[in-house]
Protein backbone atom coordinates (compact mmCIF):
# COMPACT_ATOMS: atom_id res chain seq x y z
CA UNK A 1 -47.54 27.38 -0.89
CA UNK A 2 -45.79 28.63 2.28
CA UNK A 3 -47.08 26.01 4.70
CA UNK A 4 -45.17 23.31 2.64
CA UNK A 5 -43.73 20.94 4.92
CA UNK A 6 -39.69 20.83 4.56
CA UNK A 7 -38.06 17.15 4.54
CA UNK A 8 -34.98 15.67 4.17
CA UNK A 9 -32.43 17.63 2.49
CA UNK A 10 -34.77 20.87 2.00
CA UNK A 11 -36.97 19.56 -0.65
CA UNK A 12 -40.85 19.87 0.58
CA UNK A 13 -43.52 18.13 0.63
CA UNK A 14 -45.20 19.08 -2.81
CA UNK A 15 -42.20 18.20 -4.51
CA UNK A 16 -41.22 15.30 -3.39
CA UNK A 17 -44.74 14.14 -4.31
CA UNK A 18 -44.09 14.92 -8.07
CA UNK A 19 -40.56 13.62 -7.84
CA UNK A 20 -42.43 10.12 -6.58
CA UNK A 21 -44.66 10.75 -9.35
CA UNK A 22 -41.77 10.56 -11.73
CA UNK A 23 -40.59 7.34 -10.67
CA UNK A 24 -37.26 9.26 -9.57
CA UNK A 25 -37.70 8.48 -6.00
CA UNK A 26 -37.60 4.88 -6.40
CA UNK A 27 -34.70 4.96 -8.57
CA UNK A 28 -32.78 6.59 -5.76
CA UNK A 29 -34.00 4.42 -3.36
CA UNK A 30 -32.97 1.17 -5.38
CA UNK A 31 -28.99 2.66 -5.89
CA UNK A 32 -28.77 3.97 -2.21
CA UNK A 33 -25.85 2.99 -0.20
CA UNK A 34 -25.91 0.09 0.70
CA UNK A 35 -23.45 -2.41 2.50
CA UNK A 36 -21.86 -3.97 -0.34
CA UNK A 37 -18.20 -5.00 1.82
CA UNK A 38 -16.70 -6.90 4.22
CA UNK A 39 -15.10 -6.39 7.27
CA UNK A 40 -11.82 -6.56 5.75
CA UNK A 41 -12.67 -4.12 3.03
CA UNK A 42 -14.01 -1.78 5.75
CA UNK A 43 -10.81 -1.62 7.40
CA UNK A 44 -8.58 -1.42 4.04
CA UNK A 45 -10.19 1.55 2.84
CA UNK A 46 -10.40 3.21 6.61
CA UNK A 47 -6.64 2.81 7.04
CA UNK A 48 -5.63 3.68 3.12
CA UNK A 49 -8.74 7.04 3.95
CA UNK A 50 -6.51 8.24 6.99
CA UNK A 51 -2.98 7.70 5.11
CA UNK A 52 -4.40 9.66 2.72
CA UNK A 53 -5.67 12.30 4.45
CA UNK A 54 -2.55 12.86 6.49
CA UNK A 55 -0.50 12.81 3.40
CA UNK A 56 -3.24 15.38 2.09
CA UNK A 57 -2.55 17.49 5.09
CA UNK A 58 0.91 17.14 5.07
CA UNK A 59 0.96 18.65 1.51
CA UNK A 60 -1.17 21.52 2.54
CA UNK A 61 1.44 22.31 5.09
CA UNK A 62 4.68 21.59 3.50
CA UNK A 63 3.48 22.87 -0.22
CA UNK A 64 0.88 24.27 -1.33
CA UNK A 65 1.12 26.79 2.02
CA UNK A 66 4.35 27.48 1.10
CA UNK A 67 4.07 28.82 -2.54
CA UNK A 68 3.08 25.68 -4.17
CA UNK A 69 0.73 27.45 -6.12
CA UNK A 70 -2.36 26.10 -8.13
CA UNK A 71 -1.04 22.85 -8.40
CA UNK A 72 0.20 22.44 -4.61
CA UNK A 73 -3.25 23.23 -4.13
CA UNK A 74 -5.25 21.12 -6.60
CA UNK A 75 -2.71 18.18 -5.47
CA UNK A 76 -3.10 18.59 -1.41
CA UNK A 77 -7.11 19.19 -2.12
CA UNK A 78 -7.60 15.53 -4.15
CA UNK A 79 -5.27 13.96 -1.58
CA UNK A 80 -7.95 15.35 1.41
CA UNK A 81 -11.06 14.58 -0.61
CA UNK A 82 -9.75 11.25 -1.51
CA UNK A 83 -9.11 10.10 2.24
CA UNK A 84 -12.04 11.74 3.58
CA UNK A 85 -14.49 9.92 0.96
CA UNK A 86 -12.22 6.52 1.20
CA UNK A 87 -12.93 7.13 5.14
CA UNK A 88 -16.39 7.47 4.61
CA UNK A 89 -16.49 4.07 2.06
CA UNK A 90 -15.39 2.75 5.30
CA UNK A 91 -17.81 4.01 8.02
CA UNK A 92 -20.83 3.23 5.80
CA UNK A 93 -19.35 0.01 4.06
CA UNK A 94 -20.13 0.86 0.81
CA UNK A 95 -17.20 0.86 -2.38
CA UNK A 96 -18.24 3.21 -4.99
CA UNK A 97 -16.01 0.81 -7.58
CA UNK A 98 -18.20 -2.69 -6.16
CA UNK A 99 -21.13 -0.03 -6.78
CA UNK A 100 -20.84 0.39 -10.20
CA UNK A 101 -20.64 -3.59 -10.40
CA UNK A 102 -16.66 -3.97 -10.62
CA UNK A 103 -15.45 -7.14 -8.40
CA UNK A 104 -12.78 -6.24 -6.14
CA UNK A 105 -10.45 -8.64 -4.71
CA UNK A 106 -11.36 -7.13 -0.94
């Protein structure tokens, strides 16, 4: 029980065995991220990420530090989350909207 070997992520051995079992694993393994953009794409969403994130920043500093209260916050918070995922679209080349099967122009 103890001696379970730990993988990826935390989940050991034993379970990952059932979760294969389940026919889970190879659901995840068919929707993983995978490259599904261009070059162009790429570098849309990795210069729209950092605008974003500044912006995001920005608000923390100007606003939501400065008495903006819950909704400074909640604002400034979806700004950084939404530039740090759109940044990460980029790195890995994978759109979350081309994911789900949408066509984008880029």
């Amino acid at each position: 029980m103890g001696t379970d070997l730990v993988l990826e992520f935390g989940v050991s051995a034993r379970l990952k065995s059932r979760v294969t079992a389940w026919g889970v694993r190879r659901a995840m393994k068919e929707t993983a991220v995978t490259c599904n953009i261009d070059s162009r794409g790429k570098a849309a969403r990795l210069i729209y990420g950092i605008v974003v994130l500044a912006i995001g920043v920005v608000l923390v500093f100007l606003w939501a530090l400065r008495g903006g209260g819950i909704l400074g916050w909640v604002i400034s918070a979806v700004c950084v989350v939404m530039g740090v995922f759109s940044i990460f679209e980029a790195r890995a080349g994978w759109c979350v909207v081309r994911a789900m099967g949408f066509r984008t122009p880029m």
